[in-house]
Protein backbone atom coordinates (compact mmCIF):
# COMPACT_ATOMS: atom_id res chain seq x y z
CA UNK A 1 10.09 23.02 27.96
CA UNK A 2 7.14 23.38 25.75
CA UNK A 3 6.11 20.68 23.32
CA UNK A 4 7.03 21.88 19.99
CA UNK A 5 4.32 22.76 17.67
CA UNK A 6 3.06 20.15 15.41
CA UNK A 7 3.64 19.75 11.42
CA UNK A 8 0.26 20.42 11.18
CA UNK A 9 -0.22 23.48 12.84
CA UNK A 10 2.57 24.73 11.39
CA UNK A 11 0.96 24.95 7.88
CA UNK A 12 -1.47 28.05 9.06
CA UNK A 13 -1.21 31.04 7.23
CA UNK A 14 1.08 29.42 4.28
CA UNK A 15 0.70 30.77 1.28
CA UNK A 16 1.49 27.06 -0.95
CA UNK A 17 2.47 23.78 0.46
CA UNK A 18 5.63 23.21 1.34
CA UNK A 19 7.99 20.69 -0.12
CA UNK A 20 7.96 17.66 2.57
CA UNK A 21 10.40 14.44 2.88
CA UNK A 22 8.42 11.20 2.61
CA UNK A 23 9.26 11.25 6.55
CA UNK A 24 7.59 14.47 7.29
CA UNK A 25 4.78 13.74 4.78
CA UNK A 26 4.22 11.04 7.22
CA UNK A 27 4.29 12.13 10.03
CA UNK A 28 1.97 15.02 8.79
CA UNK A 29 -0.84 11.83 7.19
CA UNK A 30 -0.98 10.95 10.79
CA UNK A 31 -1.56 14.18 12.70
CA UNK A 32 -4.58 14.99 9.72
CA UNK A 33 -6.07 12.01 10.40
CA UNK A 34 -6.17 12.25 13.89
CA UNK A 35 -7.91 15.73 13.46
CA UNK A 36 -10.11 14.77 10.57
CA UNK A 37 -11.46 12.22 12.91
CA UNK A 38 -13.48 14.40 15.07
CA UNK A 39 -15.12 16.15 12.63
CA UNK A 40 -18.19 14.79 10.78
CA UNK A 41 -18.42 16.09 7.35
CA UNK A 42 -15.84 18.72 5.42
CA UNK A 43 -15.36 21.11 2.75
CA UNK A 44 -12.32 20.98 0.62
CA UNK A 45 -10.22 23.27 -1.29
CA UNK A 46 -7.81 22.94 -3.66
CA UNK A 47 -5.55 25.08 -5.07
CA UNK A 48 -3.97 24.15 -7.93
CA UNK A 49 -2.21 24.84 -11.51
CA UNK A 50 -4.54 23.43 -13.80
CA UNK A 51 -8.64 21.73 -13.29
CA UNK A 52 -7.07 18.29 -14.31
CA UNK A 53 -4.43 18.50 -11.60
CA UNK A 54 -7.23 20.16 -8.46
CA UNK A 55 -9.96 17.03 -9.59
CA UNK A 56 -6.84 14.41 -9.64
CA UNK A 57 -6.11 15.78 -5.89
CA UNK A 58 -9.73 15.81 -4.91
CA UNK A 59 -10.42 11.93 -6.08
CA UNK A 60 -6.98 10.47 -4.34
CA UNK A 61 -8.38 12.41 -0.97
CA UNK A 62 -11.47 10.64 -1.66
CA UNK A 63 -10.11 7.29 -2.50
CA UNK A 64 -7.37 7.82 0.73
CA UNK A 65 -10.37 8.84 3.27
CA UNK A 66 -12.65 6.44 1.71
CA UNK A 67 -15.25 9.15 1.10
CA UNK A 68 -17.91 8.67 -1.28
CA UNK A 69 -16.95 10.78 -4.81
CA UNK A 70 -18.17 14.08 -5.17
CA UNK A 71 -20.08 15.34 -8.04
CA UNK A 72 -19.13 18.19 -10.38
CA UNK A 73 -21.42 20.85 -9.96
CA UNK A 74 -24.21 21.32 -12.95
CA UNK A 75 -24.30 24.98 -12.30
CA UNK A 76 -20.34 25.53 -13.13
CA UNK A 77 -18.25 25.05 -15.85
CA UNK A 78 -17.41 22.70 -17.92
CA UNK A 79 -13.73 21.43 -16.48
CA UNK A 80 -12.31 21.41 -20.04
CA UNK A 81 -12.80 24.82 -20.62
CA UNK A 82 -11.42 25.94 -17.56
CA UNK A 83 -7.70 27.26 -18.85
CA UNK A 84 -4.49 28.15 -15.69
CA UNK A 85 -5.12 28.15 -12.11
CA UNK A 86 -7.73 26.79 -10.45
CA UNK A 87 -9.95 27.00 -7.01
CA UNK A 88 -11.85 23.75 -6.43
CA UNK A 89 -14.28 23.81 -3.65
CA UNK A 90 -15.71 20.97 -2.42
CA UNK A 91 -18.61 20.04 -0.13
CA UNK A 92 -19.63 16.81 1.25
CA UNK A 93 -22.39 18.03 3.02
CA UNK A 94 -24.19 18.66 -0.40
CA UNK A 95 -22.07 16.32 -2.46
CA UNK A 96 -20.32 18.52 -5.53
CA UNK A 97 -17.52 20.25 -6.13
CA UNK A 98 -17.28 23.73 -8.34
CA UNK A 99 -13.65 24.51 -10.03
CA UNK A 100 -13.11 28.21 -11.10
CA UNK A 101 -10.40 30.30 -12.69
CA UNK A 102 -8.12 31.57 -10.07
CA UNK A 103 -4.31 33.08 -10.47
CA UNK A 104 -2.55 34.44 -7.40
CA UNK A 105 -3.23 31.88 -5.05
CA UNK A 106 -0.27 29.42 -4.21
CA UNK A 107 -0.67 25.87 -4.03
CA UNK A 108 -1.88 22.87 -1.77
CA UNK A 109 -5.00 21.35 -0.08
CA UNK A 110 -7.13 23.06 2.46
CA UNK A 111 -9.48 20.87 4.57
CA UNK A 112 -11.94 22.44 6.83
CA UNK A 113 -13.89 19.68 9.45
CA UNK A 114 -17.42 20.31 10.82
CA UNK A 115 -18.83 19.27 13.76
CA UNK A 116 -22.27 21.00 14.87
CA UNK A 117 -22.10 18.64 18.05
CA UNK A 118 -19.08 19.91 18.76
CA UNK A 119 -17.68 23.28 17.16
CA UNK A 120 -14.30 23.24 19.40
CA UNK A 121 -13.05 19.93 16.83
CA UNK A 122 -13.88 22.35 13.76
CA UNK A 123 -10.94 23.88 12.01
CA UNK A 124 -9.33 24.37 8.82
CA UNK A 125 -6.18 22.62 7.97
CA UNK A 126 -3.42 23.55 5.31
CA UNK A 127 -1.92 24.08 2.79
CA UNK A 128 -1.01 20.63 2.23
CA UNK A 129 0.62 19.26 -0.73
CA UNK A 130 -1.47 18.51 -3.80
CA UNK A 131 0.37 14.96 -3.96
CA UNK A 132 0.00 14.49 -0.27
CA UNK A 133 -2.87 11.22 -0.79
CA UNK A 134 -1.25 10.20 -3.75
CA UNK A 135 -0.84 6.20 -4.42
């Protein structure tokens, strides 16, 4: 009998994030971390209903992962003025993050890992919930 696929994996090709338990939520903090942790340095993106809501979900990934905070990028807008859904994409290769208008997307995390020394532990991973590293 074949193993059954993970939590994980089963999140390709979502549209949104879907509603966990605090059990499968869990289960699925695990199985990303175990992936995130052959992968040197990721992008993030965040899809989400407002700016406020796609920064709050960047900085408790940060805080969770213990990765240094990203910068807004100077050459985007100003968060404030940024009105409805959002796209946040984030870099820690070059440190910032850009947040731009966006309606039709659904809604959750997406976390791509890089690894030059080895491209076979790069992938993206996602949707995840938005609340997923909250406190």
């Amino acid at each position: 009998m074949a193993d059954a696929p993970s939590l994980l994996a089963s999140l390709k090709g979502l549209r949104s994030a879907p509603t966990l338990s605090a059990a499968e939520q869990g289960q699925l903090a695990d199985e990303l971390m175990a992936a995130l942790a052959t992968c040197e340095w990721f992008t993030v993106g965040v899809m989400a209903p407002s700016a406020a809501v796609a920064v709050a979900s960047l900085r408790a990934l940060e805080t969770r992962l213990s990765w240094e905070a990203l910068e807004l990028d100077p050459s985007g807008e100003e968060l404030a003025s940024i009105e409805g859904p959002v796209f946040l994409k984030a870099n820690q290769n070059n440190g910032r993050f850009l947040v731009r208008r966006e309606s039709g997307l659904g809604e959750g995390l997406l976390i791509t890992g890089h690894n030059p020394v080895d491209p076979s532990a790069e992938d993206t991973w996602g949707p995840l919930p938005l609340g997923l590293f909250d406190d």
